[in-house]
N, C-alpha and C. Protein backbone atom coordinates (compact mmCIF):
# COMPACT_ATOMS: atom_id res chain seq x y z
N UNK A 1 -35.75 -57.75 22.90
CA UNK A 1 -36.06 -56.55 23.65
C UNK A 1 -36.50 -56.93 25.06
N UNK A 2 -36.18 -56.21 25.93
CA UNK A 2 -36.27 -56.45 27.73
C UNK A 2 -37.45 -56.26 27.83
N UNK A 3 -38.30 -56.48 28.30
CA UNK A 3 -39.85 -56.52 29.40
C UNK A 3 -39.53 -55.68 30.58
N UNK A 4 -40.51 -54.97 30.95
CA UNK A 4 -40.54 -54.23 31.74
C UNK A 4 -40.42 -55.15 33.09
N UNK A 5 -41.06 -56.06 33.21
CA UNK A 5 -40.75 -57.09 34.03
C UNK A 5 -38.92 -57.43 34.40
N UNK A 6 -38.62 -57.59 33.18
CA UNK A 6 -37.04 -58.06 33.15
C UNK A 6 -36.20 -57.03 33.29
N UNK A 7 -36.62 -55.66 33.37
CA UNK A 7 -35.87 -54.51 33.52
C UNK A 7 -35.95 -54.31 35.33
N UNK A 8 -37.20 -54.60 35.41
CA UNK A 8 -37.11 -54.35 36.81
C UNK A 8 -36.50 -55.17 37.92
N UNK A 9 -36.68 -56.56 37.72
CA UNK A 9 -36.19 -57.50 38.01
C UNK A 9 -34.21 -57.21 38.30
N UNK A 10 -34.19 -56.55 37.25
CA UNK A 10 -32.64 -56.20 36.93
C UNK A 10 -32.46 -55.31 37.95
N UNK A 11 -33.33 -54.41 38.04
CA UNK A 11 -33.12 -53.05 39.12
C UNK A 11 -32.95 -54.08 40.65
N UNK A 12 -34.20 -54.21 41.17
CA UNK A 12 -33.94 -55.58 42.25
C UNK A 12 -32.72 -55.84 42.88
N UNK A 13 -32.52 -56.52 41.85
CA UNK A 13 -30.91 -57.22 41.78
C UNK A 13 -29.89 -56.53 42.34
N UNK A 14 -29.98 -54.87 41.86
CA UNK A 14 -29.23 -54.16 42.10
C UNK A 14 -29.32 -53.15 43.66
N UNK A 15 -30.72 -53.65 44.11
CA UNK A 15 -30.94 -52.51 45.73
C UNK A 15 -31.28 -53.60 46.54
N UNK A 16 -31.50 -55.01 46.48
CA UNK A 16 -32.13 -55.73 47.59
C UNK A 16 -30.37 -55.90 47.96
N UNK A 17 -30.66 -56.58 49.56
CA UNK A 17 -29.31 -56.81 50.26
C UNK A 17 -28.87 -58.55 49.29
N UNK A 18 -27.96 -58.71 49.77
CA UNK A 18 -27.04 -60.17 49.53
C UNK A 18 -28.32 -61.17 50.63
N UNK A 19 -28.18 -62.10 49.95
CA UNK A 19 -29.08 -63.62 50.96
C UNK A 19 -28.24 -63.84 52.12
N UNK A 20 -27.23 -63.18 52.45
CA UNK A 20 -25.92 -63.70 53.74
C UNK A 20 -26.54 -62.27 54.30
N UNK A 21 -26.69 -61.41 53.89
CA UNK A 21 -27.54 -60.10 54.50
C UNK A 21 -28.93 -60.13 55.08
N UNK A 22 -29.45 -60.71 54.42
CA UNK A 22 -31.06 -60.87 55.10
C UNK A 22 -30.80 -62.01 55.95
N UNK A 23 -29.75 -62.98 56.17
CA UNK A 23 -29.38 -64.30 56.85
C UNK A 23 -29.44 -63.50 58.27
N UNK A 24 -28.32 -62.85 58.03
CA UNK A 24 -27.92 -62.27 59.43
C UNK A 24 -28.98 -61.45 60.29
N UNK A 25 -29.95 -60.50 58.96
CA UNK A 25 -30.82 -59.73 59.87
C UNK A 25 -31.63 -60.44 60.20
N UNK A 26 -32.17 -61.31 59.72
CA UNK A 26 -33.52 -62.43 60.47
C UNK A 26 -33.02 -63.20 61.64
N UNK A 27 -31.59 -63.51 61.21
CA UNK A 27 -31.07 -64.30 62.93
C UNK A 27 -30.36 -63.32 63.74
N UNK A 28 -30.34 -62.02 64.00
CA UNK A 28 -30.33 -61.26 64.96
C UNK A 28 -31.17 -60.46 65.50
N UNK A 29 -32.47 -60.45 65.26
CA UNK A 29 -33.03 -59.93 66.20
C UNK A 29 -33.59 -61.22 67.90
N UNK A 30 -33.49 -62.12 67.64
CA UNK A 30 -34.08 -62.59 68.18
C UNK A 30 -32.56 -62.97 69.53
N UNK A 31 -31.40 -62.93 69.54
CA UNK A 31 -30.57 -62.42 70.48
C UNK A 31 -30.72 -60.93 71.09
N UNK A 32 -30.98 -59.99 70.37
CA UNK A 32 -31.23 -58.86 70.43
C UNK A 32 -32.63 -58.78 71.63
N UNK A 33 -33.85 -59.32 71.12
CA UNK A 33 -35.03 -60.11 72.21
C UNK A 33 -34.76 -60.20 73.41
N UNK A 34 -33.76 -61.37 73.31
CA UNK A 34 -33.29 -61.85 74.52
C UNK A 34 -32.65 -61.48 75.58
N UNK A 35 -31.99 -60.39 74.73
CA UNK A 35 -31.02 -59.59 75.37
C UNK A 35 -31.42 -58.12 76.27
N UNK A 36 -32.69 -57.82 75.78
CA UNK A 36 -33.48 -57.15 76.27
C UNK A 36 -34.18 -57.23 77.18
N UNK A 37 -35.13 -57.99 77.45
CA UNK A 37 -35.50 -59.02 78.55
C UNK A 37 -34.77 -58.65 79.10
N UNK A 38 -33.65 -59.55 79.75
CA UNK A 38 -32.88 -60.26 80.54
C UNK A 38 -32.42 -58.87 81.07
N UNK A 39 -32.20 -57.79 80.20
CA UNK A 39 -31.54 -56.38 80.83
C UNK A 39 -32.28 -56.15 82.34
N UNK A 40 -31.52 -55.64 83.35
CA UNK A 40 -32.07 -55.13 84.51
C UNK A 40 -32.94 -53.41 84.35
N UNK A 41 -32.19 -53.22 83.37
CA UNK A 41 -32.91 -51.57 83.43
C UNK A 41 -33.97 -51.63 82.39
N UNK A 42 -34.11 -52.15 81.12
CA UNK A 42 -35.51 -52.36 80.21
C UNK A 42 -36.18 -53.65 80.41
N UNK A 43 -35.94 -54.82 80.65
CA UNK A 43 -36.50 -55.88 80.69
C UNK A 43 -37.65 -56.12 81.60
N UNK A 44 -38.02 -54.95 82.83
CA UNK A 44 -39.18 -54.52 83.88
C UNK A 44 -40.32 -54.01 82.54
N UNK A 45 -40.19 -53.49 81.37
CA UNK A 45 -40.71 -53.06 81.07
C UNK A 45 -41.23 -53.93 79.70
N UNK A 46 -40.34 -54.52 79.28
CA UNK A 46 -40.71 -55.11 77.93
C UNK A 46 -42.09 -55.91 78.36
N UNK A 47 -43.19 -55.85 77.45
CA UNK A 47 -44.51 -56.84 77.38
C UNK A 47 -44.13 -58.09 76.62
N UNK A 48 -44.48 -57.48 75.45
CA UNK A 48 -43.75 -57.96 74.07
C UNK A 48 -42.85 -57.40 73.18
N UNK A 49 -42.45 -58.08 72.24
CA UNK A 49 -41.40 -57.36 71.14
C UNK A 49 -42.49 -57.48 70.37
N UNK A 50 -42.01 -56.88 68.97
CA UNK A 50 -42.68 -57.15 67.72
C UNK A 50 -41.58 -56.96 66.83
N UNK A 51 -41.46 -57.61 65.63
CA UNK A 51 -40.58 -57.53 64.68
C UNK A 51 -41.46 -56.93 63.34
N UNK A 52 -41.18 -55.62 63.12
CA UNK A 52 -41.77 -55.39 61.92
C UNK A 52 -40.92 -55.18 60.32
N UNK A 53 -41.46 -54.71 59.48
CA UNK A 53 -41.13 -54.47 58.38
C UNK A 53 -40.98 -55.44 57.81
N UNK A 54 -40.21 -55.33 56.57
CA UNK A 54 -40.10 -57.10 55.53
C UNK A 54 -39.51 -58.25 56.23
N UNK A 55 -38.92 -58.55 57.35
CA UNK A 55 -38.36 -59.40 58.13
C UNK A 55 -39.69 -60.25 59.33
N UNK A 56 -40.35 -58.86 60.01
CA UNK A 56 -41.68 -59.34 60.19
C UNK A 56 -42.67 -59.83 59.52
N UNK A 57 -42.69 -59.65 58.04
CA UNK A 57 -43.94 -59.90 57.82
C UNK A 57 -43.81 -60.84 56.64
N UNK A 58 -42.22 -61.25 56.86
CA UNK A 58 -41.56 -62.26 55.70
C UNK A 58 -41.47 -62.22 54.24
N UNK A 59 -41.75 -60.86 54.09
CA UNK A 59 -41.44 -60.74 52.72
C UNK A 59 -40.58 -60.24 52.16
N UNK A 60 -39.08 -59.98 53.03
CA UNK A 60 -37.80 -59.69 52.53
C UNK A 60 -37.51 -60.87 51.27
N UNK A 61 -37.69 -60.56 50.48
CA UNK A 61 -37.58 -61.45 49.00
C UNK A 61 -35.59 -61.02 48.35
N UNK A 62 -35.38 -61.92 47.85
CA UNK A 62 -34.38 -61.64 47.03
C UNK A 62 -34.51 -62.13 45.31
N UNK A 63 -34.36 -60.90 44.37
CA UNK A 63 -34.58 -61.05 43.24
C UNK A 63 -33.43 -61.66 42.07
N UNK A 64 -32.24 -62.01 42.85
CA UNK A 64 -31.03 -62.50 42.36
C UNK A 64 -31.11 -63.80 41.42
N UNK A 65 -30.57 -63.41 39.86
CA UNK A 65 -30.93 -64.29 39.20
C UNK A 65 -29.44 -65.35 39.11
């Protein structure tokens, strides 16, 4: 019989992105950064960036067994 643990785990599996998915979103923001800056019309304005959500705060996890 499944564990509620192992059921969920299963769900996971089924809504987190692919590891080639979270690849790409963690190595594009930081062109994206750069690219901002460097702009003539927003880059007067940028202080800092901040990267938030599970990518900021590194806990985009993948549950793939």
């Amino acid at each position: 019989m499944a564990t509620l643990d192992d059921l969920f785990t299963k769900y996971l599996c089924h809504i987190e992105p692919s590891e080639e998915a979270v690849k790409r979103a963690v190595d594009a923001h930081e062109p994206l950064r750069e690219d901002l800056k460097k702009d003539s019309s927003f880059g007067p304005f940028i202080v800092r960036t901040l990267l938030s959500g599970s990518y900021g705060r590194n806990t985009a996890t993948l549950a793939h067994m």
